[in-house]
N, C-alpha and C. Protein backbone atom coordinates (compact mmCIF):
# COMPACT_ATOMS: atom_id res chain seq x y z
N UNK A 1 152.27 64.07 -29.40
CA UNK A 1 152.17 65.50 -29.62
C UNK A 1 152.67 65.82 -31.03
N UNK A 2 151.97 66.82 -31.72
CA UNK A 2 152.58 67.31 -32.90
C UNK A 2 153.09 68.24 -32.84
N UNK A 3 154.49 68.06 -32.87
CA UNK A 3 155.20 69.19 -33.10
C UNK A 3 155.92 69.80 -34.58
N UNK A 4 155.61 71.20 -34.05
CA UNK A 4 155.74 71.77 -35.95
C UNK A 4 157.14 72.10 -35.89
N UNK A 5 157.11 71.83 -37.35
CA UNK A 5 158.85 71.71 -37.68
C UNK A 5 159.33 73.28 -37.59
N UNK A 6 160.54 73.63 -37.11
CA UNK A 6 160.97 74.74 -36.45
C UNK A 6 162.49 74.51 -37.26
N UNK A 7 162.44 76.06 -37.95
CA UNK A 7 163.59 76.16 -38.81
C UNK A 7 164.46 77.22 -38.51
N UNK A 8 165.80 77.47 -38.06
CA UNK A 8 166.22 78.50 -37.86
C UNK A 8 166.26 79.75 -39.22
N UNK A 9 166.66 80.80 -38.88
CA UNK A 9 166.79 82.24 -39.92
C UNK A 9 168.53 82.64 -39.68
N UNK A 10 168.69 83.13 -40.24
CA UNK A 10 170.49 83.98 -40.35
C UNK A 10 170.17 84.97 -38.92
N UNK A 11 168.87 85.20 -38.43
CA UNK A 11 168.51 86.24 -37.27
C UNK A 11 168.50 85.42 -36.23
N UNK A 12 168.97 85.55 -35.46
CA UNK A 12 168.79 84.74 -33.73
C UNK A 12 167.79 84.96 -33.06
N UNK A 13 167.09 84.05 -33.21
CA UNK A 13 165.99 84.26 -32.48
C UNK A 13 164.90 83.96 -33.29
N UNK A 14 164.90 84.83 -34.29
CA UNK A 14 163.69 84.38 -35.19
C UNK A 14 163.87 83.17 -35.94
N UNK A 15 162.40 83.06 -36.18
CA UNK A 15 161.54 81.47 -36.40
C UNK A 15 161.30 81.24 -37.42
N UNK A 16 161.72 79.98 -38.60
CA UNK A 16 160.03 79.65 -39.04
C UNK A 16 159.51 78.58 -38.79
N UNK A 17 158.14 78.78 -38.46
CA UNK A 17 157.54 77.68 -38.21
C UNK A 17 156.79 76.83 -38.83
N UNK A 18 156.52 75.78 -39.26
CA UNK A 18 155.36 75.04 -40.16
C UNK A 18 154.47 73.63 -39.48
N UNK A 19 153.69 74.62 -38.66
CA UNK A 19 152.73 73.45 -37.77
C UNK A 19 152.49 72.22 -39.17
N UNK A 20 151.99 70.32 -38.55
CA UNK A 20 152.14 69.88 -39.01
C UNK A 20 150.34 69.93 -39.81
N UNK A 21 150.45 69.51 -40.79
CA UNK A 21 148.73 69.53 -41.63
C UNK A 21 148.20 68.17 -41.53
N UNK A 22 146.96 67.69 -41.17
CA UNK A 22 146.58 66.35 -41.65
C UNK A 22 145.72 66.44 -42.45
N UNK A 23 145.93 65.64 -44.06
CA UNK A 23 144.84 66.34 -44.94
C UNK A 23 144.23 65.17 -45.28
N UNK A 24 143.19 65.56 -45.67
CA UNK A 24 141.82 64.48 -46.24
C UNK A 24 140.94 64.65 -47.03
N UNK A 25 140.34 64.19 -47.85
CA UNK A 25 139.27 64.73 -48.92
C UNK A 25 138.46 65.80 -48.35
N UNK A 26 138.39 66.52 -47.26
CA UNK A 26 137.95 67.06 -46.66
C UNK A 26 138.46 68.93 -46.76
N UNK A 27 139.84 68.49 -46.89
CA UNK A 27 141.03 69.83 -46.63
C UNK A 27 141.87 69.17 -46.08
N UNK A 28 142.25 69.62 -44.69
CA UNK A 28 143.38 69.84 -43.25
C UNK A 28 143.04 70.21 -42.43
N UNK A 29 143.56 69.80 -41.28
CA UNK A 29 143.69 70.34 -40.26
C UNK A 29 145.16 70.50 -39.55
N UNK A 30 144.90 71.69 -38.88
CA UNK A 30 146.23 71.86 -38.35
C UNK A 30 146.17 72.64 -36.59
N UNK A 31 147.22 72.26 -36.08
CA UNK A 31 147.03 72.99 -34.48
C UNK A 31 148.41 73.90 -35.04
N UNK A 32 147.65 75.66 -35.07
CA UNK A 32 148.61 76.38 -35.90
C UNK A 32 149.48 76.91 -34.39
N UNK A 33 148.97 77.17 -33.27
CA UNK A 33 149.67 76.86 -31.88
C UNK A 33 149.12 76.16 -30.60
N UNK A 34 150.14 75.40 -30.15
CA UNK A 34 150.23 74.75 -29.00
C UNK A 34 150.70 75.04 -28.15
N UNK A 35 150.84 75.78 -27.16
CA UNK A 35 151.53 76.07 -25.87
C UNK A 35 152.94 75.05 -25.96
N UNK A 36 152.41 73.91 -25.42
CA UNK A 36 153.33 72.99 -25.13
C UNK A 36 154.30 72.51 -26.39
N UNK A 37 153.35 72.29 -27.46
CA UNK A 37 153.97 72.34 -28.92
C UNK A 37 155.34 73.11 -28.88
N UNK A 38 154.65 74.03 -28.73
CA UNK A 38 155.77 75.31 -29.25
C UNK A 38 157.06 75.35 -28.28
N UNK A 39 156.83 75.24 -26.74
CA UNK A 39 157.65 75.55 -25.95
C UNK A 39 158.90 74.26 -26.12
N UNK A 40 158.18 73.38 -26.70
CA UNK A 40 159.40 72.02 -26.74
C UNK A 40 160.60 72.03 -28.12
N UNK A 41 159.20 73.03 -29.09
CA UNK A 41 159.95 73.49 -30.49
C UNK A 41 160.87 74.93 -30.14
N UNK A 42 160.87 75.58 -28.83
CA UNK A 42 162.15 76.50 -28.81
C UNK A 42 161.43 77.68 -28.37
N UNK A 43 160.03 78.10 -28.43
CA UNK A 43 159.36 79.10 -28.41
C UNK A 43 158.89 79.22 -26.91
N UNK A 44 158.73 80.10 -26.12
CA UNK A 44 158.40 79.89 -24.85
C UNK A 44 157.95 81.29 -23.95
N UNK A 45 157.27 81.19 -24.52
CA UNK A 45 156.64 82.84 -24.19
C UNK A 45 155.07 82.94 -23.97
N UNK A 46 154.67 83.84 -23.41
CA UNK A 46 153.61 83.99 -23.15
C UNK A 46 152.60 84.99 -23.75
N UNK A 47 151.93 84.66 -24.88
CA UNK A 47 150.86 85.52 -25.45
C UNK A 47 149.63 85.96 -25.08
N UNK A 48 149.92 87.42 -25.02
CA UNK A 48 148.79 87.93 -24.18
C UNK A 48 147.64 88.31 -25.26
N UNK A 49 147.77 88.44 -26.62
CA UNK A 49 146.34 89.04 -27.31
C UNK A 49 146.59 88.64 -29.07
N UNK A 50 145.83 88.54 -29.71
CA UNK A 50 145.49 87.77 -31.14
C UNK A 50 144.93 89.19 -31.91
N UNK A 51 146.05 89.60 -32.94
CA UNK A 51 145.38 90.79 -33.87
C UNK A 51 145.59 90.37 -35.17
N UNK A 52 144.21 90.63 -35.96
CA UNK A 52 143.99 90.56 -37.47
C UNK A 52 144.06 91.66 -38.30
N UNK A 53 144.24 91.84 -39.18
CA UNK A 53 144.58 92.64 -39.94
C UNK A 53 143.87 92.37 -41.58
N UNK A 54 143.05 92.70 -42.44
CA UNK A 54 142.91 92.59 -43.38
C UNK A 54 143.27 93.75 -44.99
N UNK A 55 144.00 93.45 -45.83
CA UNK A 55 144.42 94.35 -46.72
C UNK A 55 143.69 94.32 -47.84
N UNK A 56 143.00 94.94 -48.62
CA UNK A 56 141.76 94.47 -49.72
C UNK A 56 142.99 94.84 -50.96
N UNK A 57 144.01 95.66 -51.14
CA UNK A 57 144.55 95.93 -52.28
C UNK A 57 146.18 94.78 -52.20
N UNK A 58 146.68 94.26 -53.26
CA UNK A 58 147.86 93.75 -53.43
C UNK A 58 148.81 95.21 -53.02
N UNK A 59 150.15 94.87 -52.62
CA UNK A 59 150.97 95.74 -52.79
C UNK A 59 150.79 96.57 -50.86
N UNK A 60 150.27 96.22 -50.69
CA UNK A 60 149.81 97.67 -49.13
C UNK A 60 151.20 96.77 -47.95
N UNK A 61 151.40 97.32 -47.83
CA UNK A 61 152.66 97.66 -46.95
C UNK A 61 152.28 97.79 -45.24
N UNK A 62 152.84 97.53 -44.79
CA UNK A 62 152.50 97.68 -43.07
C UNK A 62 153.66 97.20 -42.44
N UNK A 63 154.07 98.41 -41.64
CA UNK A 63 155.58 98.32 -41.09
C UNK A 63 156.45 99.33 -41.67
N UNK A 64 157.48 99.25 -40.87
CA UNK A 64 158.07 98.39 -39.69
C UNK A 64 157.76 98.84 -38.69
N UNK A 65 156.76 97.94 -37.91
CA UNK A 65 156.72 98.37 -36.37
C UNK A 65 157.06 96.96 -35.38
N UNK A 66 157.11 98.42 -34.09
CA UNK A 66 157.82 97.17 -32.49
C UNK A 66 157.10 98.28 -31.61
N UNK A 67 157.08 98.27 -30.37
CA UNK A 67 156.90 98.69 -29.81
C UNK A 67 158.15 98.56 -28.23
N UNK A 68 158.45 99.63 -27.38
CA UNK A 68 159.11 99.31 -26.20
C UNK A 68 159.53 98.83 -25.41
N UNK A 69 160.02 98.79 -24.58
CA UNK A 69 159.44 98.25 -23.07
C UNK A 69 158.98 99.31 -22.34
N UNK A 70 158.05 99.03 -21.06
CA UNK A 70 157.57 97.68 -21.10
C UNK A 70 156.62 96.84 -21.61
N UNK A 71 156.21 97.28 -23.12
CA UNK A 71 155.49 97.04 -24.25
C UNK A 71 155.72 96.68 -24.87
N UNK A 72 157.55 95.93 -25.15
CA UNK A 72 157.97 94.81 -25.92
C UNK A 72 156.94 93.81 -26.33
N UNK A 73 157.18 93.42 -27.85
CA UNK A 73 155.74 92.57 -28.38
C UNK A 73 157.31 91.56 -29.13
N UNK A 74 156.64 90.27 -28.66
CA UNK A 74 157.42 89.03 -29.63
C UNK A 74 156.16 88.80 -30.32
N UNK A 75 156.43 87.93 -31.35
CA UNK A 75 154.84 87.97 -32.55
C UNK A 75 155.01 86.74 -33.02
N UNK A 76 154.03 86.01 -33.20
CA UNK A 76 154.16 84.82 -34.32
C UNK A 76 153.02 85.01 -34.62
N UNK A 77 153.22 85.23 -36.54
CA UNK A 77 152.40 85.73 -37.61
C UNK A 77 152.03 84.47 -38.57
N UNK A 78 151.24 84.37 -39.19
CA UNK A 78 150.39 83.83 -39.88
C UNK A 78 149.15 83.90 -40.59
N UNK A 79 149.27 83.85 -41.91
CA UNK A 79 148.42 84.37 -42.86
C UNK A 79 146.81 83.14 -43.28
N UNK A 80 146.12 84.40 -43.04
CA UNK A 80 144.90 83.13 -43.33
C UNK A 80 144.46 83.00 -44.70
N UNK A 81 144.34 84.48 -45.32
CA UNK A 81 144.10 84.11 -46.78
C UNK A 81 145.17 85.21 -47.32
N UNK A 82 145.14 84.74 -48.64
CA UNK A 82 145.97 85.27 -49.49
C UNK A 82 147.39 84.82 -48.88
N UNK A 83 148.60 85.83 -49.01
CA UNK A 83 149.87 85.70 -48.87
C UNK A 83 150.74 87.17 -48.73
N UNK A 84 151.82 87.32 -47.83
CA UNK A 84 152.49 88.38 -47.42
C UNK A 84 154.29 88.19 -48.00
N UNK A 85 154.93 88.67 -47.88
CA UNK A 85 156.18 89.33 -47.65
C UNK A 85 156.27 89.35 -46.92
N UNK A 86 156.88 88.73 -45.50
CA UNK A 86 157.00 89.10 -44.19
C UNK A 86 158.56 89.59 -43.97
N UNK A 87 159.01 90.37 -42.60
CA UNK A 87 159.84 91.03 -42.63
C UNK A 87 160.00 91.55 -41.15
N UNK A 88 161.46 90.67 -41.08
CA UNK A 88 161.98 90.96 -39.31
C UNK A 88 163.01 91.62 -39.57
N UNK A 89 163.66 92.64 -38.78
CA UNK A 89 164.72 93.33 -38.76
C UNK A 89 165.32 93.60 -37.45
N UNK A 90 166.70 93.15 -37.23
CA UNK A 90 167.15 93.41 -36.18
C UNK A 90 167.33 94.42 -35.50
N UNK A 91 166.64 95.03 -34.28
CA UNK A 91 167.34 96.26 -34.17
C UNK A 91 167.82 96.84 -32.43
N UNK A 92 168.35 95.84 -32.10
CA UNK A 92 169.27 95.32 -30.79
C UNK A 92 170.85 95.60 -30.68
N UNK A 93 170.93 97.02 -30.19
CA UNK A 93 172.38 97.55 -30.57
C UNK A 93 173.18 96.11 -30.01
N UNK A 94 174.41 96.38 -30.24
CA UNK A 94 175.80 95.23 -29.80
C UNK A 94 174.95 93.59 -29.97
N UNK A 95 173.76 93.63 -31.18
CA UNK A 95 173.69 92.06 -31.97
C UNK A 95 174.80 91.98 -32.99
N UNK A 96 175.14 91.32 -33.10
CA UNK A 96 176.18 90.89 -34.51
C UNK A 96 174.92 90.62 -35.83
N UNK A 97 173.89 90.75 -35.76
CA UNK A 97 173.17 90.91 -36.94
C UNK A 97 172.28 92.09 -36.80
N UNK A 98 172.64 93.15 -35.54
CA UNK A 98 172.01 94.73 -35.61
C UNK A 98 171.34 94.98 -37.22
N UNK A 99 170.76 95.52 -37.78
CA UNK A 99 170.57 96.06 -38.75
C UNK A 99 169.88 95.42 -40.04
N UNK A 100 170.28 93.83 -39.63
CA UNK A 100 170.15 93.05 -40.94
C UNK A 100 168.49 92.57 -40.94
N UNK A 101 168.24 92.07 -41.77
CA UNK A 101 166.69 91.92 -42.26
C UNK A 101 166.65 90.16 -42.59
N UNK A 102 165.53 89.82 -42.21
CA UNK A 102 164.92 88.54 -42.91
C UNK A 102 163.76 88.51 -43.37
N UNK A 103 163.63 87.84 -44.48
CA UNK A 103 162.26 87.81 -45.09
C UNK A 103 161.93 86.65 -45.56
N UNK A 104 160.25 86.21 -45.54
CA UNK A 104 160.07 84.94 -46.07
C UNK A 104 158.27 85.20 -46.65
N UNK A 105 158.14 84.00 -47.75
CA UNK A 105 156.97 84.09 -48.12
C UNK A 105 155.73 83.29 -47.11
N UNK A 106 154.87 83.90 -46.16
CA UNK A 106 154.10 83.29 -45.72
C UNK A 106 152.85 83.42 -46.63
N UNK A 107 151.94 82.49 -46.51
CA UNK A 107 150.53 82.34 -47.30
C UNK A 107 149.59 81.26 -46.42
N UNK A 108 148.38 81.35 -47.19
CA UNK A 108 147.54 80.37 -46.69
C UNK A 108 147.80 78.81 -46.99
N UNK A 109 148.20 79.30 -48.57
CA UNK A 109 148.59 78.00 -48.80
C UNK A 109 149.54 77.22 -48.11
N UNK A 110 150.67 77.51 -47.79
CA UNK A 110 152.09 77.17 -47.04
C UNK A 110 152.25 76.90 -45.90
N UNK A 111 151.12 77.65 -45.38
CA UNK A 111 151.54 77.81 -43.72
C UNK A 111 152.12 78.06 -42.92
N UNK A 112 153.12 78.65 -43.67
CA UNK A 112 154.25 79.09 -42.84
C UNK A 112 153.92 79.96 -41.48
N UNK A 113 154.74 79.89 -40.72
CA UNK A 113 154.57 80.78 -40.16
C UNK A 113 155.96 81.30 -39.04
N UNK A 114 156.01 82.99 -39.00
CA UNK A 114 157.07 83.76 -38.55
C UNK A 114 157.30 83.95 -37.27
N UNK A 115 158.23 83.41 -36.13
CA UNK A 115 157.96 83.97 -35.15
C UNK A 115 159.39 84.70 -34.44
N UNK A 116 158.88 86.16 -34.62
CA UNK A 116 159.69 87.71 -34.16
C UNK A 116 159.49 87.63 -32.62
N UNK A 117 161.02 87.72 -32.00
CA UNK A 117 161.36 87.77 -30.77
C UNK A 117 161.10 89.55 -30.33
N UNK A 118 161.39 89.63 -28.79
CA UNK A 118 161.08 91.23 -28.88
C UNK A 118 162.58 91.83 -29.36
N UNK A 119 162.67 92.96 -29.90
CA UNK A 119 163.99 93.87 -30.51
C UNK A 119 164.51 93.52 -31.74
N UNK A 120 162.83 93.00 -32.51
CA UNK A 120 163.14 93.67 -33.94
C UNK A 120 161.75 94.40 -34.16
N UNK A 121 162.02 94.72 -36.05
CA UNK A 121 160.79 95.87 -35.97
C UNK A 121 160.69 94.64 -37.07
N UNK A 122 158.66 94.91 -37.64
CA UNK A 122 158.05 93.97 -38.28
C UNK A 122 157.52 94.55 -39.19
N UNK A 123 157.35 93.97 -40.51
CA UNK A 123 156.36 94.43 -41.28
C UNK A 123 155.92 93.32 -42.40
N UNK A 124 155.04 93.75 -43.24
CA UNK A 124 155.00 92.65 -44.20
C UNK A 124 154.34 93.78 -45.02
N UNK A 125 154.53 93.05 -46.60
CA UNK A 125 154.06 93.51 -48.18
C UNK A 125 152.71 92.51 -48.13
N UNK A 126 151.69 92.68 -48.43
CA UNK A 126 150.84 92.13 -49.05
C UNK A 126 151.25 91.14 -50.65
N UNK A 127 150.90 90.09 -50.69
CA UNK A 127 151.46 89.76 -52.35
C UNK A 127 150.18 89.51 -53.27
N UNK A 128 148.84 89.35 -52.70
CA UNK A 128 147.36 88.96 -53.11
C UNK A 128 146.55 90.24 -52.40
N UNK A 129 145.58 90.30 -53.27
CA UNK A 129 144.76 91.40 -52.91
C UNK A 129 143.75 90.37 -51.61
N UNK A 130 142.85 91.10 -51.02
CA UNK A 130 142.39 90.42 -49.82
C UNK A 130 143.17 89.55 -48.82
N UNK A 131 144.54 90.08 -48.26
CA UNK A 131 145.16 89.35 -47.57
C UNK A 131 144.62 89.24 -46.35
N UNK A 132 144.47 88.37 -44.99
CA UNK A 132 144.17 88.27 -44.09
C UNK A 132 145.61 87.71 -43.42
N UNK A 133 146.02 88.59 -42.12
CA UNK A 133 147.15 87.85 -41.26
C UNK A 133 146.66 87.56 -40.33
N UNK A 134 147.02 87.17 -39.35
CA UNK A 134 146.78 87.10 -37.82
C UNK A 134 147.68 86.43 -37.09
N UNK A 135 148.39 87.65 -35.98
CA UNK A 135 149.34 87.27 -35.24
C UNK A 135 149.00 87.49 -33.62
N UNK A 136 149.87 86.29 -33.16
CA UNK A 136 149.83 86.73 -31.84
C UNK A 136 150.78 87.27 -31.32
N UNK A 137 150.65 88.45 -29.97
CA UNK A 137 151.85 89.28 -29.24
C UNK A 137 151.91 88.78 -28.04
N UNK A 138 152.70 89.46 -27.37
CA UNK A 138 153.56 89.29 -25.97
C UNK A 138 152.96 89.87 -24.78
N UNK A 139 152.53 91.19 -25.87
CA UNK A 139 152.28 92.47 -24.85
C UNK A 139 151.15 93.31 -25.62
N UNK A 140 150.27 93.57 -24.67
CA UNK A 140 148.89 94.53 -25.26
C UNK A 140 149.40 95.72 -26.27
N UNK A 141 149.03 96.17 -27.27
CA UNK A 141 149.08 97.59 -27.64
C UNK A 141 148.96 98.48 -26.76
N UNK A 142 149.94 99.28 -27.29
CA UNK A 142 150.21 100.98 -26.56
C UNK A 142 150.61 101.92 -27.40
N UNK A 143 149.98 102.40 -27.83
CA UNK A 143 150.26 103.71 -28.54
C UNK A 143 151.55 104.51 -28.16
N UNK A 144 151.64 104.75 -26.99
CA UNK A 144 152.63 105.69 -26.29
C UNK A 144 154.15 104.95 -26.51
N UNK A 145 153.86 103.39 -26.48
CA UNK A 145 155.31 103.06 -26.66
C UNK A 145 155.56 101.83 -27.87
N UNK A 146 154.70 102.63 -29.16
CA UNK A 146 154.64 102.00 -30.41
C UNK A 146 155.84 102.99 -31.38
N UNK A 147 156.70 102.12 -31.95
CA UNK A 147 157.61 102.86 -32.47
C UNK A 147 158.03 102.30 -33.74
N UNK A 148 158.52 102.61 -34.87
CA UNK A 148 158.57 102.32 -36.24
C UNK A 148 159.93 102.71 -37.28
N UNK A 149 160.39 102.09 -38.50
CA UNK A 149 161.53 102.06 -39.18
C UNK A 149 161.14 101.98 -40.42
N UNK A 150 161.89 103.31 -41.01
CA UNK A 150 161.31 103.45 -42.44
C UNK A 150 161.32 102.17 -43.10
N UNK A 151 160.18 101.71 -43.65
CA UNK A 151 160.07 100.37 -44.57
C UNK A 151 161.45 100.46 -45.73
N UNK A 152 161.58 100.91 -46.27
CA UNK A 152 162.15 101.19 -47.28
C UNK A 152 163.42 101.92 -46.97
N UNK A 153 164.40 101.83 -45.67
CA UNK A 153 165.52 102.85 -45.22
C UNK A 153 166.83 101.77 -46.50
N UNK A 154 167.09 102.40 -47.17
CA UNK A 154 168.29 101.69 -48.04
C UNK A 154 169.63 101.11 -47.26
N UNK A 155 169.57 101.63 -45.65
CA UNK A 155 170.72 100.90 -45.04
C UNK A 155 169.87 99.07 -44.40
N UNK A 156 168.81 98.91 -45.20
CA UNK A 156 168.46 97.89 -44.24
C UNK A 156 168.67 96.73 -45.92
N UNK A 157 168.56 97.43 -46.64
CA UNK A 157 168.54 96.32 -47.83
C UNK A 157 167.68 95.63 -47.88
N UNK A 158 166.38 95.91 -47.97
CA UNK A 158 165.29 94.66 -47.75
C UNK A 158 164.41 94.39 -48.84
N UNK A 159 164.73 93.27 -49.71
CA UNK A 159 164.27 93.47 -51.23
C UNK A 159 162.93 93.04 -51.19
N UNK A 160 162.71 94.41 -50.53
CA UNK A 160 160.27 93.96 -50.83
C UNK A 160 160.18 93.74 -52.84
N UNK A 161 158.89 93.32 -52.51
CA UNK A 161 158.51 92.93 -54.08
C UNK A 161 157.71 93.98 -54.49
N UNK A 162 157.84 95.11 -54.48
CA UNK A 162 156.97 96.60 -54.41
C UNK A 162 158.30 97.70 -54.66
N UNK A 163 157.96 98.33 -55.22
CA UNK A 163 158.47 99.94 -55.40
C UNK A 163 158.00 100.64 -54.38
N UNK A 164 159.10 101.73 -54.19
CA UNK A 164 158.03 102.64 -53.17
C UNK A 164 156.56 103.25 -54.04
N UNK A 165 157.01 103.96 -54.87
CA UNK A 165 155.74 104.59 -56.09
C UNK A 165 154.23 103.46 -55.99
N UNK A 166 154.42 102.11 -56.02
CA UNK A 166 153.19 100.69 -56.57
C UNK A 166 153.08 100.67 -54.65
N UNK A 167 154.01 100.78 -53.35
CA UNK A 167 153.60 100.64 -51.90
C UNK A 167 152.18 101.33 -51.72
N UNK A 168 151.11 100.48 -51.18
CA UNK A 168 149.99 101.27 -50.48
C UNK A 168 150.13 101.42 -48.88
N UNK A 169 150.41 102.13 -48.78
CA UNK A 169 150.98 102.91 -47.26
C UNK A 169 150.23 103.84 -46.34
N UNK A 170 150.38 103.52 -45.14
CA UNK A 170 149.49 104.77 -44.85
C UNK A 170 150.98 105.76 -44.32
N UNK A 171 150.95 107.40 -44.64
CA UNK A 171 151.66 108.73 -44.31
C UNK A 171 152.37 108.41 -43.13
N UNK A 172 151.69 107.46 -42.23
CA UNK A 172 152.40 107.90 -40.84
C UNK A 172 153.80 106.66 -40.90
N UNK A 173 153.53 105.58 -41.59
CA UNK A 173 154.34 104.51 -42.27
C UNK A 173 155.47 104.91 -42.95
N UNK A 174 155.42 105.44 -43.83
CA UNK A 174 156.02 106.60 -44.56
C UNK A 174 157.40 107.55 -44.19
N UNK A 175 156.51 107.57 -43.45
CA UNK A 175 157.33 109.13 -42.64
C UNK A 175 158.21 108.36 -41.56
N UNK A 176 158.10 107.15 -41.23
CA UNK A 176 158.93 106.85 -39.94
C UNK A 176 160.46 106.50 -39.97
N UNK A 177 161.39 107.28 -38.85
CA UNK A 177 162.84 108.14 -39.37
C UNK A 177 163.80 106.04 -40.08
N UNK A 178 164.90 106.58 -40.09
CA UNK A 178 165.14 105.16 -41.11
C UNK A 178 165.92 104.70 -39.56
N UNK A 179 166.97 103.58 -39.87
CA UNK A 179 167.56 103.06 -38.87
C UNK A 179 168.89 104.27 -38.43
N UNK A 180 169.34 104.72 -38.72
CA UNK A 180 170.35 105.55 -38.06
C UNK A 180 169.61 106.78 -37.38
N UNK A 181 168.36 106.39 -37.14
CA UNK A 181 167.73 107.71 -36.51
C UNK A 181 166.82 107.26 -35.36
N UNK A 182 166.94 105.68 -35.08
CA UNK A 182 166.64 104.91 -34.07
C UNK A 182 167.04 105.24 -32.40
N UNK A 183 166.63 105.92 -31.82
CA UNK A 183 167.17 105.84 -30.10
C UNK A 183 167.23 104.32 -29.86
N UNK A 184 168.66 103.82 -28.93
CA UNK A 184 169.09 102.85 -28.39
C UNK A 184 167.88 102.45 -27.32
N UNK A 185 166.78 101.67 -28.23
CA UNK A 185 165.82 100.58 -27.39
C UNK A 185 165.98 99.49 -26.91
N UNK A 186 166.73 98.84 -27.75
CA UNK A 186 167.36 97.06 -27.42
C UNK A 186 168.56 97.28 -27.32
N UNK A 187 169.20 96.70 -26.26
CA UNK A 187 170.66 96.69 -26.49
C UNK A 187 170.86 95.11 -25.94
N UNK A 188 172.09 94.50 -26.68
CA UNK A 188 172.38 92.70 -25.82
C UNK A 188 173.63 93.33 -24.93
């Protein structure tokens, strides 16, 4: 079995992952998840649905979102083309890392890849124009219990590679209240 090398973060819980590549005059190949792979590498959850996302401008912003229960979403993200800024944030009252942020460069090239437990919020910066991600969740989308953290709240410290002014954002992104304006969703 190939199992991908599994690196811890300063965040409990969260992942990085780097399935293994076999390359050949050809390219690579890679098994970017394995059920069994994964569950022996620490991961052990059950993914219910696969969403893509494509960004045509450098700089576009998306996040921070999570959603509820019972709409809790764990995610493992991975970029197909181009490259992101990715970005987990704790936000699980009585964690000893409540509040704090991790970030890492995923790309096509690298392979990296992020995997967010449920009770943080997510986002990523675009770093290449035409980015492509694609992650898998836990739990279907729901609008009703989709909820969000100002990208940019200065109590989270999260050094994106963007200004707010150069962020391509959409208003509703924007506008979402910062972390001290969070109702108690996660608690340990």
């Amino acid at each position: 079995m190939n199992l991908p090398l599994v690196e811890t973060t300063p965040l409990d819980g969260v992942l990085q992952i780097i399935p293994r590549r076999f390359c050949d005059d050809r390219g690579y190949f890679c098994e970017s998840y394995n059920r069994q792979a994964f569950e022996r590498a620490g991961v052990s959850c059950e993914f219910r649905q696969d969403n893509q996302s494509l960004s045509h401008q450098r700089n576009t912003v998306r996040g921070l979102h999570f959603q509820i229960p019972p709409f809790a979403q764990a995610k493992l993200i991975r970029v197909l083309r181009g490259a992101i800024f990715d970005v987990a944030v704790d936000i699980r009252r009585g964690s000893r890392s409540y509040g704090k942020s991790f970030g890492a460069k995923l790309s096509a090239e690298n392979g990296l890849q992020l995997f967010v437990p449920t009770g943080f919020a997510h986002g990523f910066c675009t770093l290449e124009a035409n980015t492509e991600v694609l992650y898998k969740v836990t739990a279907p989308y729901s609008r009703d219990h989709e909820r969000g953290v100002k990208w940019n709240d200065p109590a989270l410290a999260i050094p994106w590679p963007v200004s707010e002014n150069e962020a391509v954002i959409l208003d509703r992104d924007r506008d979402l209240p910062p972390l001290a304006g969070l109702k108690d969703y996660f608690r340990l």
